[in-house]
C-alpha atoms as a PDB file:
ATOM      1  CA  UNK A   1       0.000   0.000   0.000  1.00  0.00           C
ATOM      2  CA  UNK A   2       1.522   3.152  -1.229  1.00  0.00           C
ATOM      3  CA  UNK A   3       1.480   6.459   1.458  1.00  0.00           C
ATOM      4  CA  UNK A   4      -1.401   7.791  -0.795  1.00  0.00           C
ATOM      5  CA  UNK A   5      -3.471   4.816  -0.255  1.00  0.00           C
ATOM      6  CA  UNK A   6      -2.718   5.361   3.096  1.00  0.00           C
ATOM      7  CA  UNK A   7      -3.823   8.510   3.862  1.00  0.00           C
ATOM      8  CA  UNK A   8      -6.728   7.855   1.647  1.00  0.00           C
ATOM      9  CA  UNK A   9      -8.488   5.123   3.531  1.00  0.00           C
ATOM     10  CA  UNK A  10      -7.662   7.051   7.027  1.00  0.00           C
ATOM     11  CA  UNK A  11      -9.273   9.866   5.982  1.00  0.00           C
ATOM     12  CA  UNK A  12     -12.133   7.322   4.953  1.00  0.00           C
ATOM     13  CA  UNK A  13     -11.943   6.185   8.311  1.00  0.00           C
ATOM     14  CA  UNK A  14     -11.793   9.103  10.194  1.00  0.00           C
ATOM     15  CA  UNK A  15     -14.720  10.861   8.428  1.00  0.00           C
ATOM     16  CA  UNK A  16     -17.371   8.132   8.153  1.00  0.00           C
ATOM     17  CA  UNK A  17     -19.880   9.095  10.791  1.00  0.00           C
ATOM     18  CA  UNK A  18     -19.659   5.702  12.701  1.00  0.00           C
ATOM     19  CA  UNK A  19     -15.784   6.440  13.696  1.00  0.00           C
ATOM     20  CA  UNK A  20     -15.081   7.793  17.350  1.00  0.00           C
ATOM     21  CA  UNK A  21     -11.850   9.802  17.069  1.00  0.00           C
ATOM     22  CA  UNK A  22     -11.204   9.916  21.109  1.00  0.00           C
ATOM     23  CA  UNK A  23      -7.883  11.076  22.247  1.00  0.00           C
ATOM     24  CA  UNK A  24      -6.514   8.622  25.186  1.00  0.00           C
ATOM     25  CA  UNK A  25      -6.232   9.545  28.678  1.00  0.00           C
ATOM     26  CA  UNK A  26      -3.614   8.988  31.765  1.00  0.00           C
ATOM     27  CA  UNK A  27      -5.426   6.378  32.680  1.00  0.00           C
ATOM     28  CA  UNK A  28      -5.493   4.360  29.272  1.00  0.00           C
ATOM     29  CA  UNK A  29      -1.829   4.852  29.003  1.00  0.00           C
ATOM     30  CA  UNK A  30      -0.282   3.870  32.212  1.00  0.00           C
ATOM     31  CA  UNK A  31      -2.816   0.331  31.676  1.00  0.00           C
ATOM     32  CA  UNK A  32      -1.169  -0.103  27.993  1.00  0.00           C
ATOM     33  CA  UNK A  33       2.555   0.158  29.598  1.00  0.00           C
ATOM     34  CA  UNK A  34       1.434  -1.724  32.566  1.00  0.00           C
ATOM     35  CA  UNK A  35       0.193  -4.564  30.513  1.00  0.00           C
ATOM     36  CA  UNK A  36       3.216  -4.412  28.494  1.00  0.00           C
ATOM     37  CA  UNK A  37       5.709  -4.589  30.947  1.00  0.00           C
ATOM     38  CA  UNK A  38       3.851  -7.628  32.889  1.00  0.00           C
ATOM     39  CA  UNK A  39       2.758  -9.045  29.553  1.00  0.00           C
ATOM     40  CA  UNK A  40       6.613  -9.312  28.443  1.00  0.00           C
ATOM     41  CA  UNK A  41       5.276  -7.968  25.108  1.00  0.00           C
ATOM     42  CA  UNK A  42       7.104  -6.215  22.465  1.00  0.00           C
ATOM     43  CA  UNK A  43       6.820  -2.517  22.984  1.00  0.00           C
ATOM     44  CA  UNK A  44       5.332  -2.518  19.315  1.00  0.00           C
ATOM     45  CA  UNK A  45       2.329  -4.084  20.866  1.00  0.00           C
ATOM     46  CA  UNK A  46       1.463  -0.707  22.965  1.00  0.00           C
ATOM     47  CA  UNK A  47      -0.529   0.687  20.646  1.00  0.00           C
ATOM     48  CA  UNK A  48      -3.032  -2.433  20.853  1.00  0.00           C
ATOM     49  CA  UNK A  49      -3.134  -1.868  24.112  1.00  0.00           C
ATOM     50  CA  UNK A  50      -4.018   1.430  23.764  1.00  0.00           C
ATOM     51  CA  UNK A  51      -6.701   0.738  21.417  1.00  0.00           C
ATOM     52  CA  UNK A  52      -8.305  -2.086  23.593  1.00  0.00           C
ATOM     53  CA  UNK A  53      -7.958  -0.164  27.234  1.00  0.00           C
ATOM     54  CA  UNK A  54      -9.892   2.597  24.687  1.00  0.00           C
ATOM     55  CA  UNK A  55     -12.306   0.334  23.696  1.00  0.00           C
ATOM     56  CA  UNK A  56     -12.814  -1.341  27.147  1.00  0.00           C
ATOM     57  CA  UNK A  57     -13.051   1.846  29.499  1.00  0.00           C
ATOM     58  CA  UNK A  58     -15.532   3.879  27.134  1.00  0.00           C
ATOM     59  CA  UNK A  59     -17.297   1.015  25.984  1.00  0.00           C
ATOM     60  CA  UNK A  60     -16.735   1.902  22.741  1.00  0.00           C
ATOM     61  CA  UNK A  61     -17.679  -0.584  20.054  1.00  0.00           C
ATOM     62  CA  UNK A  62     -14.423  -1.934  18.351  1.00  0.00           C
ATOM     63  CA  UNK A  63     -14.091  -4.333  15.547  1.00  0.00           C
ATOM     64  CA  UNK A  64     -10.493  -5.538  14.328  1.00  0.00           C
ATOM     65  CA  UNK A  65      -9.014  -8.371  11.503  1.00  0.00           C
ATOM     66  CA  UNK A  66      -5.591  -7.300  13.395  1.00  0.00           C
ATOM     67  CA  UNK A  67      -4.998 -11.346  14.469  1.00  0.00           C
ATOM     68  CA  UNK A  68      -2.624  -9.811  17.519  1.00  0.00           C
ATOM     69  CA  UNK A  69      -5.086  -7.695  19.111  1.00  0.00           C
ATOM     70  CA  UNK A  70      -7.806 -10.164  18.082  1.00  0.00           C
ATOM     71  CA  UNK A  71      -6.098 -12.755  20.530  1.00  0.00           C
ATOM     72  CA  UNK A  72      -5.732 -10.424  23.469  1.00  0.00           C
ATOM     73  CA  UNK A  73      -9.254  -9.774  22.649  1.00  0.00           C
ATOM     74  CA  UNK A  74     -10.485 -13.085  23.287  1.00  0.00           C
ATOM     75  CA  UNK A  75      -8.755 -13.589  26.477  1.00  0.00           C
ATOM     76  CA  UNK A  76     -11.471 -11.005  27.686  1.00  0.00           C
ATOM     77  CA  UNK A  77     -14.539 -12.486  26.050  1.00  0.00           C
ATOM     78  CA  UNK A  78     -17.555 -11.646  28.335  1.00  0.00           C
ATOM     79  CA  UNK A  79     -15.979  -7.883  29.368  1.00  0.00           C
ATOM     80  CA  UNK A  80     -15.782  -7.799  24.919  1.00  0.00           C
ATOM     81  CA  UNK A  81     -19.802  -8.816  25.247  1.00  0.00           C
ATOM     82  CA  UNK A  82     -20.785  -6.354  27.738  1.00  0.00           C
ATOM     83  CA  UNK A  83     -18.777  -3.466  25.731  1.00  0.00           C
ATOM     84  CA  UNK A  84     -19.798  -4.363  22.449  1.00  0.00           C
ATOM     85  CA  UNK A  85     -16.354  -5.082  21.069  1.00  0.00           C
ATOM     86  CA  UNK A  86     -16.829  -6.890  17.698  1.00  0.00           C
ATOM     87  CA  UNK A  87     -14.068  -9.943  17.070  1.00  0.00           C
ATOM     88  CA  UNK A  88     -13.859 -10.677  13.983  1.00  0.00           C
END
C-alpha cells in the first residue's frame, strides 16, 4: 500500500460518521505500559493496548481483523460482550 493509499483510507476512516476519534487519557496509558511490561510484550504491541484499554473503558464498540489484538481480545470475552467489542 503506497502512502497515498494510506492517507486515503484514514481519511475514509476518520470521516465516516460511525468512527469515534477519542484522544486517550492517563489512565489508558499507564494500563497499555502496565500490561506491556507484565505481559513481556514487544513494545510494538502498545498501541493495541491502547486501542483495547480505549475500547474497554468507554465502551466503545471496536471491531479488528488485526490477528494480535484479536487474541488479546479473546482472552477477555464476556468484558468484549458487555462493551460491544466486535471480534472478527
Amino acid at each position: 500500500m503506497s502512502v497515498i493509499d494510506a492517507r486515503d483510507k484514514l481519511l475514509e476512516y476518520i470521516t465516516c460518521r460511525k468512527c469515534a476519534v477519542i484522544r486517550e487519557g492517563m489512565d489508558d496509558v499507564k494500563w497499555a505500559i502496565s500490561a506491556v511490561v507484565e505481559e513481556k510484550l514487544s513494545l510494538s504491541r502498545f498501541n493495541d493496548k491502547i486501542v483495547l484499554s480505549l475500547a474497554l473503558h468507554k465502551g466503545i464498540p471496536l471491531a479488528t481483523y488485526d490477528s494480535k489484538l484479536r487474541s488479546q481480545l479473546l482472552g477477555l470475552v464476556s468484558h468484549c460482550f458487555r462493551c460491544r467489542i466486535v471480534i472478527l
